[in-house]
C-alpha atoms as a PDB file:
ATOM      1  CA  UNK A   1       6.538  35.143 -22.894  1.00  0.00           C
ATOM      2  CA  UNK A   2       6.070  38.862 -23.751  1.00  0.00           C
ATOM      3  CA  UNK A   3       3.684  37.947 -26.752  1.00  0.00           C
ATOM      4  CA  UNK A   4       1.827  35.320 -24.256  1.00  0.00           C
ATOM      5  CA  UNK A   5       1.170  38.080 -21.413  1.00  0.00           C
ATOM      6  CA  UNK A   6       0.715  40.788 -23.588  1.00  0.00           C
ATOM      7  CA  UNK A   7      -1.811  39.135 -25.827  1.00  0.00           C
ATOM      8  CA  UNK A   8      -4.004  38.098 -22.952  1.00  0.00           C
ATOM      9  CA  UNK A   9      -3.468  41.752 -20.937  1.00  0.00           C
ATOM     10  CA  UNK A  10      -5.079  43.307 -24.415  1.00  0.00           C
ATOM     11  CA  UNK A  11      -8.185  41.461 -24.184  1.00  0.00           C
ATOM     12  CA  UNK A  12     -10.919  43.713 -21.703  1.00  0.00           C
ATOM     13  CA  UNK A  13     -12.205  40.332 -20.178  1.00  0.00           C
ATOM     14  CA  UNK A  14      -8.643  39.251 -18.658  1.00  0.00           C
ATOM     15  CA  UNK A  15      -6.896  41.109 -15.832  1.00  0.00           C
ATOM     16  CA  UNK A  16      -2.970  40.420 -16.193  1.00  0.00           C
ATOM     17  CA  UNK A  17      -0.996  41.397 -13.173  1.00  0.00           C
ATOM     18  CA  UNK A  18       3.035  40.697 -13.571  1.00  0.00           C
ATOM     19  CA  UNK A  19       4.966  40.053 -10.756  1.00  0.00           C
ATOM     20  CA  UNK A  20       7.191  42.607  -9.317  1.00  0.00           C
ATOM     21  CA  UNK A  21      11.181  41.681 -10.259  1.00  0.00           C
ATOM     22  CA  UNK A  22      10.719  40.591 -14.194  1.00  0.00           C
ATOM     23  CA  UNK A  23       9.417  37.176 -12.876  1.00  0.00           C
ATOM     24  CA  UNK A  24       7.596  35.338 -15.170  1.00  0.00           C
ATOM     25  CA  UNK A  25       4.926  34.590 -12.784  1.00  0.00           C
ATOM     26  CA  UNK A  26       1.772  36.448 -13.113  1.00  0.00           C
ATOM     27  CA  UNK A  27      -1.678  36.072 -11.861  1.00  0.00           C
ATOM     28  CA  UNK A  28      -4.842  35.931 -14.677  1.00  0.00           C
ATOM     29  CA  UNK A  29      -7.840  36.996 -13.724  1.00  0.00           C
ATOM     30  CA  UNK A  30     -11.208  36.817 -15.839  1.00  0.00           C
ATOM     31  CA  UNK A  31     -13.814  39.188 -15.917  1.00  0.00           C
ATOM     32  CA  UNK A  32     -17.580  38.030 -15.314  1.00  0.00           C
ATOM     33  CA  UNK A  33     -16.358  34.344 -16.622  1.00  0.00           C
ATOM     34  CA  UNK A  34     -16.748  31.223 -14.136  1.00  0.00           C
ATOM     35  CA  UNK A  35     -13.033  30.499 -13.555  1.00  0.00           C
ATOM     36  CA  UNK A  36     -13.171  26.907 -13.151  1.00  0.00           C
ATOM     37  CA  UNK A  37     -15.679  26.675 -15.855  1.00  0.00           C
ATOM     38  CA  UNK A  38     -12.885  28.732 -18.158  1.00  0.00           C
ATOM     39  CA  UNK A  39     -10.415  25.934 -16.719  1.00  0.00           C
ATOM     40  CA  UNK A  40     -12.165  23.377 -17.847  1.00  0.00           C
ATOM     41  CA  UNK A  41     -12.559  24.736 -21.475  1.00  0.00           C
ATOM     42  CA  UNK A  42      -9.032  25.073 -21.478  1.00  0.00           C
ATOM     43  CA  UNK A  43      -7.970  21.518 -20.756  1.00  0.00           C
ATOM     44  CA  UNK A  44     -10.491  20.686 -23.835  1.00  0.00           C
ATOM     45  CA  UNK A  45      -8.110  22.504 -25.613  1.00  0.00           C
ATOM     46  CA  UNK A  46      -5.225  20.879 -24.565  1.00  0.00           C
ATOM     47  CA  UNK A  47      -4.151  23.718 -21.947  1.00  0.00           C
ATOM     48  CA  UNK A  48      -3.246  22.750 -18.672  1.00  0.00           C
ATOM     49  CA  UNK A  49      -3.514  25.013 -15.686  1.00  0.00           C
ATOM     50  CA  UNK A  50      -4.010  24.970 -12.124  1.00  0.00           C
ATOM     51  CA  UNK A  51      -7.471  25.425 -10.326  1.00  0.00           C
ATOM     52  CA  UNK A  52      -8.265  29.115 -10.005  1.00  0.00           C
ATOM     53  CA  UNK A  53      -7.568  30.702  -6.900  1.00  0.00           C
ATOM     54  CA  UNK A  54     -10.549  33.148  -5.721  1.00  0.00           C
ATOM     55  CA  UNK A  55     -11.428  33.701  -9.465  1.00  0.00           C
ATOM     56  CA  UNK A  56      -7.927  34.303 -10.862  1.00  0.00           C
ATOM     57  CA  UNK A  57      -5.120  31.642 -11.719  1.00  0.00           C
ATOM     58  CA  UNK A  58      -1.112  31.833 -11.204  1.00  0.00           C
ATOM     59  CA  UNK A  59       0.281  31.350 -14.306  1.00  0.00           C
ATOM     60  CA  UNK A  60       4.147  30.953 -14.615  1.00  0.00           C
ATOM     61  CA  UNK A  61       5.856  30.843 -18.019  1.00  0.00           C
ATOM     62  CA  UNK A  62       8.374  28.337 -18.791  1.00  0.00           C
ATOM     63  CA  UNK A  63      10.799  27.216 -20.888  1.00  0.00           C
ATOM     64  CA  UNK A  64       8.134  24.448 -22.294  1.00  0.00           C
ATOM     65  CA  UNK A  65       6.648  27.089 -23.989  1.00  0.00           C
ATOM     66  CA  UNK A  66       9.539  28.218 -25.644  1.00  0.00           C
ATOM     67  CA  UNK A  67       8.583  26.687 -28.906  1.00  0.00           C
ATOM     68  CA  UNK A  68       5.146  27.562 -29.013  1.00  0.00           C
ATOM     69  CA  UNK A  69       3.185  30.497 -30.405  1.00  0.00           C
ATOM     70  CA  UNK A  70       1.700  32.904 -27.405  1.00  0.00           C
ATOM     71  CA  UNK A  71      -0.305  34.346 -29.600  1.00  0.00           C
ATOM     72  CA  UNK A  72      -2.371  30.745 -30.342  1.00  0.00           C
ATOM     73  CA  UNK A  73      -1.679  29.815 -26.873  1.00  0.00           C
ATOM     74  CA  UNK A  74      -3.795  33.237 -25.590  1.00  0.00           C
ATOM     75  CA  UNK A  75      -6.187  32.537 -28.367  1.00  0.00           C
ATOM     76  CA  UNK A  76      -7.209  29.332 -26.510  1.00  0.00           C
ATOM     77  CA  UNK A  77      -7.829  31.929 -23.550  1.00  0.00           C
ATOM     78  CA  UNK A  78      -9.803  33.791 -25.442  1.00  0.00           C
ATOM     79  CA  UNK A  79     -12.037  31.174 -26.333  1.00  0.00           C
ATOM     80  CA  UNK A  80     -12.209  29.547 -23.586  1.00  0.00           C
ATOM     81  CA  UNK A  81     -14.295  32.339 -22.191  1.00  0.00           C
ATOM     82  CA  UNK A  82     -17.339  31.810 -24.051  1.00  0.00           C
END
């Protein structure tokens, strides 16, 4: 989870805010990138979240990404704002 949220809080065009309490909830935010367009390059890529919520998203990590690598999971952020 730490590699997850910290690889998408290093990148200028994201806004990571973590939830006070250690949650694992935490609210994404891009910077001058349509967020429902970014959504929808996402599910292209086989990641699946919510609709935005007034141009962020509320992202919880779980144990389904346990055996997956946050770093290729927050590359798929990354490109999905192009």
């Amino acid at each position: 989870m730490r590699t997850l949220i910290g690889a998408l809080g290093a990148d200028d065009r994201l806004a990571v805010e973590r939830v006070a309490g250690g949650t694992s909830l935490f609210r994404l935010t891009p910077r001058g990138v349509d967020a429902a367009a970014m959504r929808d390059r996402l599910l292209a890529r086989g990641v699946v979240i919510a609709p935005p919520d007034n141009g962020g998203f509320w992202l919880k990590v779980n144990a389904s990404l346990a055996g997956r690598d946050g770093a290729a999971i927050a590359g798929a952020f990354r490109e999905a704002l192009a």
